[in-house]
PDB file of N, CA and C in Angstrom:
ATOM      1  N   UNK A   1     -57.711 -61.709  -5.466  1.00  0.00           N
ATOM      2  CA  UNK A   1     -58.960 -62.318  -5.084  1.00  0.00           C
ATOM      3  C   UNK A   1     -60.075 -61.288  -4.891  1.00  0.00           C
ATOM      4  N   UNK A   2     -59.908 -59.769  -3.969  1.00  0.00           N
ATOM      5  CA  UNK A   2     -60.785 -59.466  -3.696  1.00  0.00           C
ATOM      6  C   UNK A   2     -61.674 -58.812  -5.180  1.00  0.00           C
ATOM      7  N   UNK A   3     -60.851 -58.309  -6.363  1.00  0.00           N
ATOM      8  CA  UNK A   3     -61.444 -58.044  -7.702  1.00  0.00           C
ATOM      9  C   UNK A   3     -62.340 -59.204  -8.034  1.00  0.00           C
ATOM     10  N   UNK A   4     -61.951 -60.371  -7.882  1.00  0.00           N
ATOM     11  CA  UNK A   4     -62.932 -61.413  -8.462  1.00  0.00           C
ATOM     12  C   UNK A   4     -63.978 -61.615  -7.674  1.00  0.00           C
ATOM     13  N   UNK A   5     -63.937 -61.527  -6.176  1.00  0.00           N
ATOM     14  CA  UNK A   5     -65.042 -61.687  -5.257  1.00  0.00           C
ATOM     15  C   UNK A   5     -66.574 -60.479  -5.659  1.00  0.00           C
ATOM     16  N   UNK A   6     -65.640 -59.367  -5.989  1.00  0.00           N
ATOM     17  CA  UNK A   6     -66.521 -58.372  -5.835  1.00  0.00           C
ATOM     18  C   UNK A   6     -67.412 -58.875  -7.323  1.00  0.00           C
ATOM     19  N   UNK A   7     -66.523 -58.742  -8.382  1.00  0.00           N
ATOM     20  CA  UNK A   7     -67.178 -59.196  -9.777  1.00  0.00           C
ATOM     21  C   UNK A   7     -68.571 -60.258  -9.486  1.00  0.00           C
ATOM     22  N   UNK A   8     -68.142 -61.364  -8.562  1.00  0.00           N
ATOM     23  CA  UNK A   8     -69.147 -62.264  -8.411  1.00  0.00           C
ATOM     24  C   UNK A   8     -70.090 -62.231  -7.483  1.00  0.00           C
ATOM     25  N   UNK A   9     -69.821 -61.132  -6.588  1.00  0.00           N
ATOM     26  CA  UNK A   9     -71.221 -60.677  -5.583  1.00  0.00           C
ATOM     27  C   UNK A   9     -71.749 -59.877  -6.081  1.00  0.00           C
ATOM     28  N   UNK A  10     -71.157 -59.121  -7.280  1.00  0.00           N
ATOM     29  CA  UNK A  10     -72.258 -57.958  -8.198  1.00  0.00           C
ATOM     30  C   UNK A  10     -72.787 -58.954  -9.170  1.00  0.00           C
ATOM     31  N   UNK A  11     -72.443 -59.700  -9.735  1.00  0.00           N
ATOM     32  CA  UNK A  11     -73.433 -60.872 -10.613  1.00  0.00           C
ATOM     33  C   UNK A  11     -74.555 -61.686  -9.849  1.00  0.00           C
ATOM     34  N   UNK A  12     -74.226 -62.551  -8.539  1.00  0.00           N
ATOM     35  CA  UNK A  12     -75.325 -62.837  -7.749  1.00  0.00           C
ATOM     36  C   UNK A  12     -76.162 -61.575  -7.541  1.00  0.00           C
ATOM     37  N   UNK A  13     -75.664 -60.311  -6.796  1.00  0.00           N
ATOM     38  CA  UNK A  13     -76.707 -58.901  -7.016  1.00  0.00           C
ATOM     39  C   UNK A  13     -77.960 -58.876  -7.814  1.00  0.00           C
ATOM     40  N   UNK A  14     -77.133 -58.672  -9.279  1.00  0.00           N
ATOM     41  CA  UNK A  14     -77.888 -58.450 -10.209  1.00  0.00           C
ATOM     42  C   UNK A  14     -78.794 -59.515 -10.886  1.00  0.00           C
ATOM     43  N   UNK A  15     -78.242 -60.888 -10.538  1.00  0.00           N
ATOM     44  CA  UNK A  15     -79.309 -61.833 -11.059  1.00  0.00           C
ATOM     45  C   UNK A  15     -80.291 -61.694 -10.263  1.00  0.00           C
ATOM     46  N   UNK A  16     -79.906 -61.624  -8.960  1.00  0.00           N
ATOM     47  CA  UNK A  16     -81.438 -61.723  -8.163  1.00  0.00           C
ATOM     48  C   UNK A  16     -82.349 -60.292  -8.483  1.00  0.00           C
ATOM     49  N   UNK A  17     -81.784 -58.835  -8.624  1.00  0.00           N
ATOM     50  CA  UNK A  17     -82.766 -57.598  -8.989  1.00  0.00           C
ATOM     51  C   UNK A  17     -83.201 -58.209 -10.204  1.00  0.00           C
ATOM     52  N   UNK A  18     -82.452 -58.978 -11.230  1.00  0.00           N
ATOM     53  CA  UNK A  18     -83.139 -58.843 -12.231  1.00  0.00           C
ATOM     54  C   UNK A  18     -84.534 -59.724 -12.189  1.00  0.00           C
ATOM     55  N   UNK A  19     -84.183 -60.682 -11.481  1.00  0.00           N
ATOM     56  CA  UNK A  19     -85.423 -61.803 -11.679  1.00  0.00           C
ATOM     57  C   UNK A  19     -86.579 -61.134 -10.312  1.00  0.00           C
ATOM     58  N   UNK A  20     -85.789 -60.352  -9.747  1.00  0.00           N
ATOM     59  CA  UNK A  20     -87.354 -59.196  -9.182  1.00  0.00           C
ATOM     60  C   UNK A  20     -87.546 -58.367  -9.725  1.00  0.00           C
ATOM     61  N   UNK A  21     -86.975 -57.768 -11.179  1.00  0.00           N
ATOM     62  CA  UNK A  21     -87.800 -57.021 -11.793  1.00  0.00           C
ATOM     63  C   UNK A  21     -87.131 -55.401 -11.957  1.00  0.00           C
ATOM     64  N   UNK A  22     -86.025 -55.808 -11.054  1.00  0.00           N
ATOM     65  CA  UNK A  22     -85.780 -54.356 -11.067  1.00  0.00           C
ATOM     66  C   UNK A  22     -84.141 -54.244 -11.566  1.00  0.00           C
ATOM     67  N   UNK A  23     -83.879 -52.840 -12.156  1.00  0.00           N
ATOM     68  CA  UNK A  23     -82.524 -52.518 -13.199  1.00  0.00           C
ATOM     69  C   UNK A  23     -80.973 -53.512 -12.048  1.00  0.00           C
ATOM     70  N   UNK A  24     -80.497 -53.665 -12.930  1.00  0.00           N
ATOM     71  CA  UNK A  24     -78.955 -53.665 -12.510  1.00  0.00           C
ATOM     72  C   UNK A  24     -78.024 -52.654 -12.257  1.00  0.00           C
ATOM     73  N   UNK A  25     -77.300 -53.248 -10.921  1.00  0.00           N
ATOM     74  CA  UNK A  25     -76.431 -51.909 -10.861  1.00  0.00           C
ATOM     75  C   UNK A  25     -74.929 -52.122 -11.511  1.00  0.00           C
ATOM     76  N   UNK A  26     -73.979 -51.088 -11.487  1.00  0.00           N
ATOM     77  CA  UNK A  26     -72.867 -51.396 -12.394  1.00  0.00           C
ATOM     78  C   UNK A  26     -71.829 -51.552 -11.344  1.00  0.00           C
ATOM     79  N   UNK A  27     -71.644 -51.418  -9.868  1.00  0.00           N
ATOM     80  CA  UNK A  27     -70.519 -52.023  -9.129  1.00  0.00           C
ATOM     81  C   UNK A  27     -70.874 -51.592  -7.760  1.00  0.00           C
ATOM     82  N   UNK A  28     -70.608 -52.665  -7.282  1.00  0.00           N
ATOM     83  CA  UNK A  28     -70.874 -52.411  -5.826  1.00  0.00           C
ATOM     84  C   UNK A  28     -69.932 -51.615  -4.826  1.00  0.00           C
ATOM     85  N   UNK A  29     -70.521 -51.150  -3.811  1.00  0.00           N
ATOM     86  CA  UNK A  29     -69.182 -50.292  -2.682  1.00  0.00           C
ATOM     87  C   UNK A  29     -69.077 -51.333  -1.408  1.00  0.00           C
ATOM     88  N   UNK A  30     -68.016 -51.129  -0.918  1.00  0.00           N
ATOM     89  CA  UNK A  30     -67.923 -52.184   0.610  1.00  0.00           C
ATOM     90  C   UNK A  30     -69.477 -51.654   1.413  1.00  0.00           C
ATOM     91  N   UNK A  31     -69.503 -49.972   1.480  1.00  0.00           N
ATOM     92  CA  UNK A  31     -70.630 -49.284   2.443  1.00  0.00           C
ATOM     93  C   UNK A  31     -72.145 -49.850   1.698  1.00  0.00           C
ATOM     94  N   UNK A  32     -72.391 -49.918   0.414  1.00  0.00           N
ATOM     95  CA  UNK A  32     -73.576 -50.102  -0.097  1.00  0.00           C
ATOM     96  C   UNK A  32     -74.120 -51.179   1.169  1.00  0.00           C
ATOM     97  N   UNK A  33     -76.081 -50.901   2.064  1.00  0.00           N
ATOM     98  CA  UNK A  33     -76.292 -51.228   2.564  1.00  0.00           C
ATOM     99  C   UNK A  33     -77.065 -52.428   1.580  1.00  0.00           C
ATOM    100  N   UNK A  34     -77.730 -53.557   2.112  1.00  0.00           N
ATOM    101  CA  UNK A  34     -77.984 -54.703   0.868  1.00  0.00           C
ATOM    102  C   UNK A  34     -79.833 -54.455   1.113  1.00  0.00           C
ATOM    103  N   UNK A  35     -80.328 -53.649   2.285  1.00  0.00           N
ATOM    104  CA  UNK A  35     -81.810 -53.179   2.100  1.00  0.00           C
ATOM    105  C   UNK A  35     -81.955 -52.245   1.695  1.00  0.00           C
ATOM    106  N   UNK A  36     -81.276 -51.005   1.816  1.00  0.00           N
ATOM    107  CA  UNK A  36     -81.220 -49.721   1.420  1.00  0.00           C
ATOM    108  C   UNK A  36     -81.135 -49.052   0.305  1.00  0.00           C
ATOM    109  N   UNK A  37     -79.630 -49.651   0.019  1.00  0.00           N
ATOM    110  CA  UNK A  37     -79.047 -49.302  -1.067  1.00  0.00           C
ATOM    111  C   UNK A  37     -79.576 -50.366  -2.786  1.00  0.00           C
ATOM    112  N   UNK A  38     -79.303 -51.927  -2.205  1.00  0.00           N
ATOM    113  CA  UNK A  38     -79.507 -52.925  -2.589  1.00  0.00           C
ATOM    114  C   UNK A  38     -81.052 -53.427  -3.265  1.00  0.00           C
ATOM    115  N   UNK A  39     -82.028 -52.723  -2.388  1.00  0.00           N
ATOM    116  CA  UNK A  39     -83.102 -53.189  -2.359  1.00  0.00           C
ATOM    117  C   UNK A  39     -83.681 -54.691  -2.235  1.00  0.00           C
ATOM    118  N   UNK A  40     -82.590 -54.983  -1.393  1.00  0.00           N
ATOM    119  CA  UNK A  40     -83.013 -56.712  -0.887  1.00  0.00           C
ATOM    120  C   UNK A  40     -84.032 -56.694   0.302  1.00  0.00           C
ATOM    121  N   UNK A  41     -85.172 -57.473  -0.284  1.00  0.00           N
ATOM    122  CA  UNK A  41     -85.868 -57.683   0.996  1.00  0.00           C
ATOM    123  C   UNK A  41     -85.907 -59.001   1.707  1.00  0.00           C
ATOM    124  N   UNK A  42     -86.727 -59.445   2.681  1.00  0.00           N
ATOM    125  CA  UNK A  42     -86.500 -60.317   3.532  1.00  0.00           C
ATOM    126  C   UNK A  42     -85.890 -61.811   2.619  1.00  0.00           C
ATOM    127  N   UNK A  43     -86.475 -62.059   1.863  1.00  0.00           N
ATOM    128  CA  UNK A  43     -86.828 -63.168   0.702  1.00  0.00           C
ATOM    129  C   UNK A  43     -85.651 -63.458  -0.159  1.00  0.00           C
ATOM    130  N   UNK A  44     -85.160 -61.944  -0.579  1.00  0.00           N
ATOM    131  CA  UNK A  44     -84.058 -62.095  -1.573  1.00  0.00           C
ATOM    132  C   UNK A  44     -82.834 -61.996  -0.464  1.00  0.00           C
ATOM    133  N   UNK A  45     -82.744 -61.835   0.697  1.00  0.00           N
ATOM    134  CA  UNK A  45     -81.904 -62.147   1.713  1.00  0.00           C
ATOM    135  C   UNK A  45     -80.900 -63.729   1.832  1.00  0.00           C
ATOM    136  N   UNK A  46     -82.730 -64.097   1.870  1.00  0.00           N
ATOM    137  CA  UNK A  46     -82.686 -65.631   2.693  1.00  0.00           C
ATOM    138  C   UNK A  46     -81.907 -66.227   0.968  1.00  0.00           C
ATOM    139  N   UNK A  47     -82.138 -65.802   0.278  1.00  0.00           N
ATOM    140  CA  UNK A  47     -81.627 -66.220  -1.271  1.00  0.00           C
ATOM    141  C   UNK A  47     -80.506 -66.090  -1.480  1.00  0.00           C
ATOM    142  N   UNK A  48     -79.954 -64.894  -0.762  1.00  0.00           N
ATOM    143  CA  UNK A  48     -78.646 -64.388  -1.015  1.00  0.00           C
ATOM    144  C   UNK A  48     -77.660 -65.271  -0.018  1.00  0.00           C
ATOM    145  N   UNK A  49     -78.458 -65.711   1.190  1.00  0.00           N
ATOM    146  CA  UNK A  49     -77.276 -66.545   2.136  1.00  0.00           C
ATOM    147  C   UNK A  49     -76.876 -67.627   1.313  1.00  0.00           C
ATOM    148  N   UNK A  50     -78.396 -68.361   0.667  1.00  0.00           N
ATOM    149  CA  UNK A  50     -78.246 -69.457   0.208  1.00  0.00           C
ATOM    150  C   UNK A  50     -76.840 -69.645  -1.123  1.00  0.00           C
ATOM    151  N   UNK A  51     -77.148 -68.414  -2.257  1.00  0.00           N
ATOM    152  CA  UNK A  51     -76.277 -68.447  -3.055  1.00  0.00           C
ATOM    153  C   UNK A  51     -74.567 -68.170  -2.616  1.00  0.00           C
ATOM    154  N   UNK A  52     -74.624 -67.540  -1.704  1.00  0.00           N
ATOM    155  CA  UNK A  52     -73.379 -67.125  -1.353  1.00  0.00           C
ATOM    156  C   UNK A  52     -72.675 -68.508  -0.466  1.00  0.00           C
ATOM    157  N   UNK A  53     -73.421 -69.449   0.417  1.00  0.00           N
ATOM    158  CA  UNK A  53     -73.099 -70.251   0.670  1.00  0.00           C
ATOM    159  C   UNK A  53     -72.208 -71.314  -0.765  1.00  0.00           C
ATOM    160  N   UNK A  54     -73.416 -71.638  -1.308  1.00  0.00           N
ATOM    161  CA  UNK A  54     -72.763 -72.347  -2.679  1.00  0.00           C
ATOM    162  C   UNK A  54     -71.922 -71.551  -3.304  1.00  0.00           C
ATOM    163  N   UNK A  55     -71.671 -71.003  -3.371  1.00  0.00           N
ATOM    164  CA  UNK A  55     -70.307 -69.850  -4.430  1.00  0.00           C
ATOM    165  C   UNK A  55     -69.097 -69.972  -3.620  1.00  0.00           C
ATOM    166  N   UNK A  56     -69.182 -69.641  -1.807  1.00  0.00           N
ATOM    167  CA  UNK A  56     -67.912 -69.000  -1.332  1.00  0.00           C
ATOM    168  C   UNK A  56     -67.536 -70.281  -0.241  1.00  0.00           C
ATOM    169  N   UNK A  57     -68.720 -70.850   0.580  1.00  0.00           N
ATOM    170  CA  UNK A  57     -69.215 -72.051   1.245  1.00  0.00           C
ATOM    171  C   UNK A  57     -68.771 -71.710   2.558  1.00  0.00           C
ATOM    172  N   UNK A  58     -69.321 -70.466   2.801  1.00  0.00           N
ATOM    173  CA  UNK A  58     -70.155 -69.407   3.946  1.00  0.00           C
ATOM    174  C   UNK A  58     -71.610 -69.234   4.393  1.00  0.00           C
ATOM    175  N   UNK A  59     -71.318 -69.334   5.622  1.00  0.00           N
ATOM    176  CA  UNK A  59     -72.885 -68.473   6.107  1.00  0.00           C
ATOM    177  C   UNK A  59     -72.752 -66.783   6.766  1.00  0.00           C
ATOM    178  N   UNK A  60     -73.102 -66.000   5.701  1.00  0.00           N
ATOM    179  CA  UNK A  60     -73.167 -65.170   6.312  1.00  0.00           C
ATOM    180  C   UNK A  60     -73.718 -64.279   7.597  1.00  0.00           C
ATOM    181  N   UNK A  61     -74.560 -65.483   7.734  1.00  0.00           N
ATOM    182  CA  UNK A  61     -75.535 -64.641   9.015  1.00  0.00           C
ATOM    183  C   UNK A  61     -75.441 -65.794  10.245  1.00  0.00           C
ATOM    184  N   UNK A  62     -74.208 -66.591  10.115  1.00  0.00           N
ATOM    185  CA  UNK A  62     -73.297 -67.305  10.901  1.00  0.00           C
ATOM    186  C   UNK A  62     -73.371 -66.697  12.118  1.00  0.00           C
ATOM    187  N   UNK A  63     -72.860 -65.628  12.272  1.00  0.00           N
ATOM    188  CA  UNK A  63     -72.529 -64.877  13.931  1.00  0.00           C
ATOM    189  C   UNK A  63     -72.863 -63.254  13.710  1.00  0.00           C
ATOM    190  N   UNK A  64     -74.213 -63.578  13.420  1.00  0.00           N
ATOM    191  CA  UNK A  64     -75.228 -62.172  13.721  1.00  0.00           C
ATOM    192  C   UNK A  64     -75.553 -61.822  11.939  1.00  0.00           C
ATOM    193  N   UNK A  65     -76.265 -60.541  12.008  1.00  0.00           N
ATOM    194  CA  UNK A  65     -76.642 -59.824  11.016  1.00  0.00           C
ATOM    195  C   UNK A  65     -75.601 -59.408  10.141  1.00  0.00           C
ATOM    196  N   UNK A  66     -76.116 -59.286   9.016  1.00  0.00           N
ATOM    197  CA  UNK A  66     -75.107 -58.710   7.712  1.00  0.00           C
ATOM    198  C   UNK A  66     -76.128 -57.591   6.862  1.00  0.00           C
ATOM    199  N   UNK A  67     -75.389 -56.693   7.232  1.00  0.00           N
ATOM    200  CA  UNK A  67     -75.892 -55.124   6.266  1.00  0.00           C
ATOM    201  C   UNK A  67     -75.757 -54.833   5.048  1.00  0.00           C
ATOM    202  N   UNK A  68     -74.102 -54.827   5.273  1.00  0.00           N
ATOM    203  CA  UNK A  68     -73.409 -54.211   4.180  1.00  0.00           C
ATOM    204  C   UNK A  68     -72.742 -55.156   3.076  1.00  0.00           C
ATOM    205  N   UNK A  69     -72.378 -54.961   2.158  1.00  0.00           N
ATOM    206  CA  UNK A  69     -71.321 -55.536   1.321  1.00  0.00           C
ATOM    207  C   UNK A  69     -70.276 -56.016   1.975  1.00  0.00           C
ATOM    208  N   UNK A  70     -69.812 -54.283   2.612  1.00  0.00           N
ATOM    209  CA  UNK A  70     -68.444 -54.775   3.449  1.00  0.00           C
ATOM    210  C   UNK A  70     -68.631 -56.023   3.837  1.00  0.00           C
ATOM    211  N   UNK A  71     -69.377 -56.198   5.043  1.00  0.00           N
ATOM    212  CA  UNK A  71     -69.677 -57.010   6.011  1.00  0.00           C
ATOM    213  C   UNK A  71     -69.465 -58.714   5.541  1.00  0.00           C
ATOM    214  N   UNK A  72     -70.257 -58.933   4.221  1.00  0.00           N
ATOM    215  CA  UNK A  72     -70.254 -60.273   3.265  1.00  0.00           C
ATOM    216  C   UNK A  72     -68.556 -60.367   2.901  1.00  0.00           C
ATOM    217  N   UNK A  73     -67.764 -59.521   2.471  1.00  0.00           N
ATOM    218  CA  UNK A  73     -66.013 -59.078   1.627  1.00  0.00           C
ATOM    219  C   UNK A  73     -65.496 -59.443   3.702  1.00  0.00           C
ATOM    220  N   UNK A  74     -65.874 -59.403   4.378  1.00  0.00           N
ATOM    221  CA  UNK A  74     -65.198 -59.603   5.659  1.00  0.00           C
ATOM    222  C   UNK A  74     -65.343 -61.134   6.093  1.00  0.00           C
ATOM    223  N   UNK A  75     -66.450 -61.213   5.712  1.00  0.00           N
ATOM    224  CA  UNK A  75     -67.171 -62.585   5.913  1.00  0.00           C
ATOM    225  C   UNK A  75     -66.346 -63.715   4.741  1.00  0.00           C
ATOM    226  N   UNK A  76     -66.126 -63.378   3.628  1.00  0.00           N
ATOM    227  CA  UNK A  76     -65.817 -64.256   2.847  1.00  0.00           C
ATOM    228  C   UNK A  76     -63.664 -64.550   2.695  1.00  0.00           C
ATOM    229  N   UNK A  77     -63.440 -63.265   3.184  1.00  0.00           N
ATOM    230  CA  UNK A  77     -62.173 -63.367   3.638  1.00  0.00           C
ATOM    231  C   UNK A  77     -61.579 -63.408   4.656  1.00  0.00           C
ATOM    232  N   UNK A  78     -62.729 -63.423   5.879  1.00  0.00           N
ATOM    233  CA  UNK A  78     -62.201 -64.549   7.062  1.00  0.00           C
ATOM    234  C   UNK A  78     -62.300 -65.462   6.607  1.00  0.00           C
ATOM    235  N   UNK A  79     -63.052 -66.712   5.804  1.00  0.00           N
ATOM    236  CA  UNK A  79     -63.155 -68.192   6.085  1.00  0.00           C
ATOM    237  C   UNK A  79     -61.492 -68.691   6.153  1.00  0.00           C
TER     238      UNK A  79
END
């Protein structure tokens, strides 16, 4: 599972950089931060709960803030 999870949180990733304009990356790390590293801002956040809800049928920002990758791969394999 966790190979396929990751495959499909680097495709949500990259659809959303792409439709802001900016390159794709080629694989994500658990540490990659999702403002930092990611370049998600407030907007593509609120986008990212939304998609990840419909994909995994999670809220990530359920019980506090989410940074990292890790954090979402913790989130989606508690449910």
């Amino acid at each position: 599972m966790g190979e396929i999870v990751m495959q499909e949180l680097l495709d949500i990733v990259n659809e959303m950089r792409e439709e802001a304009g900016k390159s794709t990356i080629e694989k994500l790390e658990p540490s990659m931060d999702l403002r930092d590293d990611l370049e998600l801002d407030s907007l593509m956040l609120a986008e990212l709960t939304v998609r990840l809800e419909d994909e995994f049928d999670i809220d990530i920002f359920e019980d506090g803030i989410i940074q990292t990758i890790g954090d979402i791969l913790i989130k989606i394999n508690g449910k």
